[in-house]
N, C-alpha and C. Protein backbone atom coordinates (compact mmCIF):
# COMPACT_ATOMS: atom_id res chain seq x y z
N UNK A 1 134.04 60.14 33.81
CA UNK A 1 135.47 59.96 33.99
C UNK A 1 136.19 59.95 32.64
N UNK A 2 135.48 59.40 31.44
CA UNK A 2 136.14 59.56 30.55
C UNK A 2 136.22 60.49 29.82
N UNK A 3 135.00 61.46 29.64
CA UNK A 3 135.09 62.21 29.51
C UNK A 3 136.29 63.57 29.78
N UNK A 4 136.45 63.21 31.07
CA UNK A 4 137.91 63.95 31.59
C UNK A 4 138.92 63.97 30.98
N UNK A 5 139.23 62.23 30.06
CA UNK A 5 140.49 62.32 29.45
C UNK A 5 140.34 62.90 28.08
N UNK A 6 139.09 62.82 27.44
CA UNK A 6 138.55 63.38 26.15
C UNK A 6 139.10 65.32 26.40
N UNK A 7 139.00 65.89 27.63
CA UNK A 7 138.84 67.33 28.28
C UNK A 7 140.93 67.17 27.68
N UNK A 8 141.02 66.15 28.34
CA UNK A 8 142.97 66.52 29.07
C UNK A 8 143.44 66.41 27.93
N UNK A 9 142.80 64.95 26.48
CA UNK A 9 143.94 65.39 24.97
C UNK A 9 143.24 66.45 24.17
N UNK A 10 142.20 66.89 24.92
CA UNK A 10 141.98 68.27 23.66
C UNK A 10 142.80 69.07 23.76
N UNK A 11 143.38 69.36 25.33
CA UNK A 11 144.26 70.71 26.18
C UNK A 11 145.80 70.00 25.56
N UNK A 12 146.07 68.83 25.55
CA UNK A 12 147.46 68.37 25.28
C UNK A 12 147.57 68.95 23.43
N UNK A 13 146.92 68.23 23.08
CA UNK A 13 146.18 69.04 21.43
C UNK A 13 146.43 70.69 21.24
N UNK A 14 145.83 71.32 22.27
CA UNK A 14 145.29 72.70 21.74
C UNK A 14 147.13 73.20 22.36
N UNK A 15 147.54 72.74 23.66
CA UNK A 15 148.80 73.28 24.03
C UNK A 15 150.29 72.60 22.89
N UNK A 16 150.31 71.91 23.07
CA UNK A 16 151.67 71.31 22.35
C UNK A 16 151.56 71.08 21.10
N UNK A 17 150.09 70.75 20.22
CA UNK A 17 149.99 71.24 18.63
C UNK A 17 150.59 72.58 18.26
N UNK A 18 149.84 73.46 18.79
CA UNK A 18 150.27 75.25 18.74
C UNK A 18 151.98 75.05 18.89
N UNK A 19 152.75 74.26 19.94
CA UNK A 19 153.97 74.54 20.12
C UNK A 19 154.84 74.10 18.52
N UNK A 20 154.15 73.18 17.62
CA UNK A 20 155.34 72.96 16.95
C UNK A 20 155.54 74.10 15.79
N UNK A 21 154.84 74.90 15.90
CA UNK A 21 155.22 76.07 14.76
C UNK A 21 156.09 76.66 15.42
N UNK A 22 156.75 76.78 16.93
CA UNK A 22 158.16 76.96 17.79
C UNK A 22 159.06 76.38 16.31
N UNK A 23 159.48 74.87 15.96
CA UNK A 23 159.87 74.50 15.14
C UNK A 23 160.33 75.44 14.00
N UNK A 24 159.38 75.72 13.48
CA UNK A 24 159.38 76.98 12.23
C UNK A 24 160.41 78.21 12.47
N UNK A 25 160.69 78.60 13.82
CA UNK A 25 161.51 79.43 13.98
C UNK A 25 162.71 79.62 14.30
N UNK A 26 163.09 78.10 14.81
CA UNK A 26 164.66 77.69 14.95
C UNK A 26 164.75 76.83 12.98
N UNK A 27 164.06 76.84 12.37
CA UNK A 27 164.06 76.30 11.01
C UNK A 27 165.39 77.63 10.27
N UNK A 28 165.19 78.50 10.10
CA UNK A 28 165.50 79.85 9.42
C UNK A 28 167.45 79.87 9.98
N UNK A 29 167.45 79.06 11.11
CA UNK A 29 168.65 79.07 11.38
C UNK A 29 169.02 77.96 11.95
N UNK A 30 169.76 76.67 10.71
CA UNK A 30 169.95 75.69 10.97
C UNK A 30 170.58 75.32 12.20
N UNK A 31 171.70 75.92 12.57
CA UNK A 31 172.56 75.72 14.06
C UNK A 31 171.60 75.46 15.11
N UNK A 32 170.51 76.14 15.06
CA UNK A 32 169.97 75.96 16.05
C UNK A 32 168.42 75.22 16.41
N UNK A 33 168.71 74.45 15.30
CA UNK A 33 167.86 73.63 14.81
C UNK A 33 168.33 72.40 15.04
N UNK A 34 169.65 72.04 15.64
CA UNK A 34 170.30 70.98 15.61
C UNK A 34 169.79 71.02 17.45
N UNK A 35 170.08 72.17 17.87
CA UNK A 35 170.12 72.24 18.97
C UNK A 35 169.03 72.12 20.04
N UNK A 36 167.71 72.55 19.21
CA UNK A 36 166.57 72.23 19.47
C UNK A 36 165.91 70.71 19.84
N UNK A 37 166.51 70.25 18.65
CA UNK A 37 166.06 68.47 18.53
C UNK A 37 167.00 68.05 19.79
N UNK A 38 167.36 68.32 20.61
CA UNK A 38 168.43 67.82 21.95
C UNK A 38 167.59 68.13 23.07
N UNK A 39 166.82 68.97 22.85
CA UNK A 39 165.73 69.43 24.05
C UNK A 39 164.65 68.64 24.62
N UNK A 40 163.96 69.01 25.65
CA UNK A 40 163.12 68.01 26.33
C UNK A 40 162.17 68.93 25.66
N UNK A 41 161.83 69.81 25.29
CA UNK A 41 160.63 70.28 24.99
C UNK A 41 160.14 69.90 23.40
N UNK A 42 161.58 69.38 22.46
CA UNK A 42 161.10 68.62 21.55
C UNK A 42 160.15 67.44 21.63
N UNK A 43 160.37 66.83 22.94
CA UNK A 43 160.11 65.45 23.16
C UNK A 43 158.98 65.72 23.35
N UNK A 44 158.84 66.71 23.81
CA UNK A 44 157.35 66.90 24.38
C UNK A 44 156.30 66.91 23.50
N UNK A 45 156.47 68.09 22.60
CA UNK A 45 155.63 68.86 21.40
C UNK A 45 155.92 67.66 20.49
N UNK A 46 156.61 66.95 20.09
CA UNK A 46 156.76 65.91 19.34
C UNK A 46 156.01 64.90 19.39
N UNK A 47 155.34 64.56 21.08
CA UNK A 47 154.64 63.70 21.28
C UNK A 47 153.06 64.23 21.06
N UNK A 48 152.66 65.25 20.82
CA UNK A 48 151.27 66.07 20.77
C UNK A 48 150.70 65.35 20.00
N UNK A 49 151.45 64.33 18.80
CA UNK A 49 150.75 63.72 17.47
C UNK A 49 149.60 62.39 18.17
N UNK A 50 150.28 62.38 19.31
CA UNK A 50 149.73 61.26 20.36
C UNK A 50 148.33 61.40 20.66
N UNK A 51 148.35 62.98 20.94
CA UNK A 51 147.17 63.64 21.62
C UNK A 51 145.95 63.25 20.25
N UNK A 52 146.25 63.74 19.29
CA UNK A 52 145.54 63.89 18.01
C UNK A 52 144.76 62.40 18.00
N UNK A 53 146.05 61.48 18.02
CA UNK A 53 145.26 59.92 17.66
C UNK A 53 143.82 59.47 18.97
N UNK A 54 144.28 59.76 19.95
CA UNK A 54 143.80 59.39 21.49
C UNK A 54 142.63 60.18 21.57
N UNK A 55 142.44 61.18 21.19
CA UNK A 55 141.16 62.43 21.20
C UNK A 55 140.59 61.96 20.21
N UNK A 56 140.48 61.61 19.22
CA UNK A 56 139.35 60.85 17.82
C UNK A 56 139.27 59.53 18.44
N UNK A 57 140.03 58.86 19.03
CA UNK A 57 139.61 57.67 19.35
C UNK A 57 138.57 57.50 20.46
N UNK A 58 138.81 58.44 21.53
CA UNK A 58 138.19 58.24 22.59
C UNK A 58 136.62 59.27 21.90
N UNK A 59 136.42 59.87 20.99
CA UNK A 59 135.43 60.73 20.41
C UNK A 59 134.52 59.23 19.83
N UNK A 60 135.19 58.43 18.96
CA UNK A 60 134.47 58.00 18.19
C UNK A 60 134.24 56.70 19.03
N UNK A 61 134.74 56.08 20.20
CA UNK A 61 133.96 55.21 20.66
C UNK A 61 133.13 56.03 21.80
N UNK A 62 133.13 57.35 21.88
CA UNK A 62 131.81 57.21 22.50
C UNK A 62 130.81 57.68 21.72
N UNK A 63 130.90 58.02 20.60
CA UNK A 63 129.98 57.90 19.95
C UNK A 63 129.02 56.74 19.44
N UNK A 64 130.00 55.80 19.13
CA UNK A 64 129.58 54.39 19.46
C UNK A 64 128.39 54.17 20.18
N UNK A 65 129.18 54.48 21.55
CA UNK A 65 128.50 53.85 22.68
C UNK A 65 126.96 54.62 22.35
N UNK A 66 126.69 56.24 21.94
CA UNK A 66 125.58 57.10 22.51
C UNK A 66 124.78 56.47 21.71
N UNK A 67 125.33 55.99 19.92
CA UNK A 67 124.50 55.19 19.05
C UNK A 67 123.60 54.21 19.41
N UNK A 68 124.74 53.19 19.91
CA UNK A 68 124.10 51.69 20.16
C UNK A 68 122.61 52.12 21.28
N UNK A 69 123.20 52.61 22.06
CA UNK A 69 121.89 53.33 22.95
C UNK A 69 121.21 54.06 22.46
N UNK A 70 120.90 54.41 21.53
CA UNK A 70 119.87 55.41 21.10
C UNK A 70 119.40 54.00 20.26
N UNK A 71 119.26 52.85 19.59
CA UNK A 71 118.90 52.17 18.64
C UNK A 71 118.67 51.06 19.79
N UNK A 72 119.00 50.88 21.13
CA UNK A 72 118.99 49.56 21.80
C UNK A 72 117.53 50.43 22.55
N UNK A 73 117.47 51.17 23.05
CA UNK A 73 116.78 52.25 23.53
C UNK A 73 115.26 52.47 22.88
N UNK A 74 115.50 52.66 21.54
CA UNK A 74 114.31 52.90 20.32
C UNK A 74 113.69 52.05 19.61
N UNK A 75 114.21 50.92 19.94
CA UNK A 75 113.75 49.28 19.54
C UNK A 75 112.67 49.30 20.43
N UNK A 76 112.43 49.29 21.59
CA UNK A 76 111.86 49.05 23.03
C UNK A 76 110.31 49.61 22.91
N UNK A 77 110.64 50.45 22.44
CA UNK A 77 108.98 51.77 22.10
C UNK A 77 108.32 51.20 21.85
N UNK A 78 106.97 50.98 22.31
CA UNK A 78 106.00 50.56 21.40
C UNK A 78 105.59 51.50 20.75
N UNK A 79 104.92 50.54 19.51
CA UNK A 79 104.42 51.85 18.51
C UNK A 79 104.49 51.24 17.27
C-alpha cells in the first residue's frame, strides 16, 4: 500500500516537475507572467516541490525499515 504512494509522488514529480519550465516561457514576456501566477495551474506545479520532499521521505524510511530487517533477520543465523 505504501508503496502505491511512493508510485503516485514519483508521477506527481515526473508530471508537474516537467510543468515548471511552462514558467520559463511566460518569463520572456513579463505581462504574462503576472498573469500566469493568477492561475490554478500555478498552484498546482508550484506544489510539485511537495512531491520531491514526500518521495525521499517515504524512500528513505523504507529503506529503514528493509535495513533493520535484514540485521534483525541476520542476527538469528546460527553460525
Amino acid at each position: 500500500m505504501l508503496d502505491f504512494f511512493r508510485v503516485l509522488f514519483l508521477i506527481w514529480i515526473l508530471a508537474f516537475g516537467t510543468c515548471q519550465f511552462t514558467m520559463s516561457g511566460s518569463a520572456y514576456n513579463p505581462w504574462t507572467l503576472q498573469d500566469y501566477f493568477k492561475t490554478v495551474a500555478f498552484s498546482i506545479v508550484y506544489s510539485a516541490n511537495l512531491g520531491f520532499d514526500e518521495f525521499f521521505m517515504l524512500s528513505s524510511f523504507f529503506a529503514y525499515v528493509r535495513i533493520t530487517n535484514y540485521f534483525k533477520y541476520s542476527s538469528k543465523v546460527p553460525g
